[in-house]
Protein backbone atom coordinates (compact mmCIF):
# COMPACT_ATOMS: atom_id res chain seq x y z
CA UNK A 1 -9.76 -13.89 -45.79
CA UNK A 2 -11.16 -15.97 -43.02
CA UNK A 3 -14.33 -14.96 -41.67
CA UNK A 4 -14.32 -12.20 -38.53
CA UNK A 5 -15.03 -14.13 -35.24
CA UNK A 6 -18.89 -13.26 -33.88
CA UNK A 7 -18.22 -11.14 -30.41
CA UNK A 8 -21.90 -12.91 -29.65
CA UNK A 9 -22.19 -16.27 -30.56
CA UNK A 10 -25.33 -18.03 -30.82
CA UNK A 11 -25.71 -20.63 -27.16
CA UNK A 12 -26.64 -24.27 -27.72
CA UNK A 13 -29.56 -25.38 -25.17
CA UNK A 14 -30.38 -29.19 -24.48
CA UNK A 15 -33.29 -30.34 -22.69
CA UNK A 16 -32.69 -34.04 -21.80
CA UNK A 17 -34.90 -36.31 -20.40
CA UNK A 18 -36.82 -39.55 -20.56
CA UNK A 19 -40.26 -40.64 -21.28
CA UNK A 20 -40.74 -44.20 -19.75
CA UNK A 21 -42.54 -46.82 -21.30
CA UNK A 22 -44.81 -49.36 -20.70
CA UNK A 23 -44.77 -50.88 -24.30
CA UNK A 24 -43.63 -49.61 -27.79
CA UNK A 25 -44.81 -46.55 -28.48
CA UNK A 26 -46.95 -46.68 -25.37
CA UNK A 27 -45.77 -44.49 -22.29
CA UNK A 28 -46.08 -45.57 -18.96
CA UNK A 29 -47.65 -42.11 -17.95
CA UNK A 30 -50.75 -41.77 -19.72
CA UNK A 31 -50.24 -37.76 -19.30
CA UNK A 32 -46.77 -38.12 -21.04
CA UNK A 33 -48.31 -39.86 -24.34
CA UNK A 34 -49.61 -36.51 -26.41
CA UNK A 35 -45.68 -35.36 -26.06
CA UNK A 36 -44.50 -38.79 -26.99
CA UNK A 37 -46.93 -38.97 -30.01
CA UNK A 38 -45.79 -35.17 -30.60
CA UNK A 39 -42.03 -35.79 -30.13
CA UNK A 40 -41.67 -38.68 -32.60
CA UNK A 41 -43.93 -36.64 -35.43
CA UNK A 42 -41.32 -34.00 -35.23
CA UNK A 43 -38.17 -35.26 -34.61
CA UNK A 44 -37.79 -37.30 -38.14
CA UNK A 45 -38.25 -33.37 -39.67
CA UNK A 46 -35.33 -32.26 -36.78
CA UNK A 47 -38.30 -29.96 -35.78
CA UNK A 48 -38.93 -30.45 -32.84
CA UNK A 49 -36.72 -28.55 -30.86
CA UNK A 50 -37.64 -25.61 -32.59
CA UNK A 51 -40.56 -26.21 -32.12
CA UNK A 52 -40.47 -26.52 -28.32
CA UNK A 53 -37.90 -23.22 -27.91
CA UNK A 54 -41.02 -21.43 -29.70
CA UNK A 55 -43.56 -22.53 -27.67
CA UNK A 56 -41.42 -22.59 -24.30
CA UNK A 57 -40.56 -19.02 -25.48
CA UNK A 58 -44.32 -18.06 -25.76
CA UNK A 59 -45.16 -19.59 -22.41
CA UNK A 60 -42.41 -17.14 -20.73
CA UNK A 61 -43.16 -14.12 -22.29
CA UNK A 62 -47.29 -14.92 -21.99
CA UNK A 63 -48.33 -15.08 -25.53
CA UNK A 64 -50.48 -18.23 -24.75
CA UNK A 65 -53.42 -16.74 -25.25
CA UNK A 66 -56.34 -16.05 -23.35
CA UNK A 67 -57.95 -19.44 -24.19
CA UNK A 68 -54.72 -21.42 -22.39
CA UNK A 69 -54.33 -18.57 -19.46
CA UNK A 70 -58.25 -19.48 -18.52
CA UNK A 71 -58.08 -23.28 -18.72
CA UNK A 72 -54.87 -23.00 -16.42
CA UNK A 73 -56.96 -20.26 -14.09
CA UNK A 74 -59.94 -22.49 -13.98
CA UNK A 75 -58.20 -26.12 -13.97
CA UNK A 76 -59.48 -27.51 -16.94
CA UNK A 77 -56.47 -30.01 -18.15
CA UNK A 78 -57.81 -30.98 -21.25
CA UNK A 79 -59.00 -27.43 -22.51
CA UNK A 80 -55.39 -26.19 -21.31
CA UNK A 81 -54.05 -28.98 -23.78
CA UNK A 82 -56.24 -28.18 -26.46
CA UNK A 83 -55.58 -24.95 -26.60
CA UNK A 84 -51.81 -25.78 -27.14
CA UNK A 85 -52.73 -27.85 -29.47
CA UNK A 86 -54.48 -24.90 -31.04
CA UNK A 87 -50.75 -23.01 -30.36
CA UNK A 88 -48.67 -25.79 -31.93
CA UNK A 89 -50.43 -25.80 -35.06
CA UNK A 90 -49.33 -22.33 -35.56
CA UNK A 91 -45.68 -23.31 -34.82
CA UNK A 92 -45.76 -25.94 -36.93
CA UNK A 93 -46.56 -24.45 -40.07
């Protein structure tokens, strides 16, 4: 007996895009090269769009954390990154 059609199937989402370069492996962007370096970690595991729908997910629904929500209040770039670095390493394991 085949199996019952789902009334609720799951929806596919794509997030295309390019990253220019300036050389292998180097972006042209120097902003851009943390998600390049991330990106090509991941995507040998086929990770990395998980990944991303997790942490996109979090940003939404403003489970960042009170570290990221005060380096975005104040400014502060690199403590903003850090602290999804801090965020990713939980989604990763």
């Amino acid at each position: 007996m085949a199996k019952p059609k789902n009334p609720y199937p799951s929806v596919r989402f794509r997030l295309d895009g390019f990253i220019q370069m300036e050389a292998e492996g180097v972006t042209l962007h120097e902003r851009e090269q943390k998600f390049h370096d991330w990106y090509m970690q991941h995507r040998e595991k086929r990770e990395a769009a998980t990944l991303a729908k997790g942490m996109i997910t979090a940003i939404l629904n403003g489970e960042m954390g009170q570290q990221f929500v005060q380096a975005v209040e104040k400014g502060d770039t690199e403590e903003a990154v850090d602290a999804l670095q801090d965020l990713l390493s939980v989604y990763a394991q």
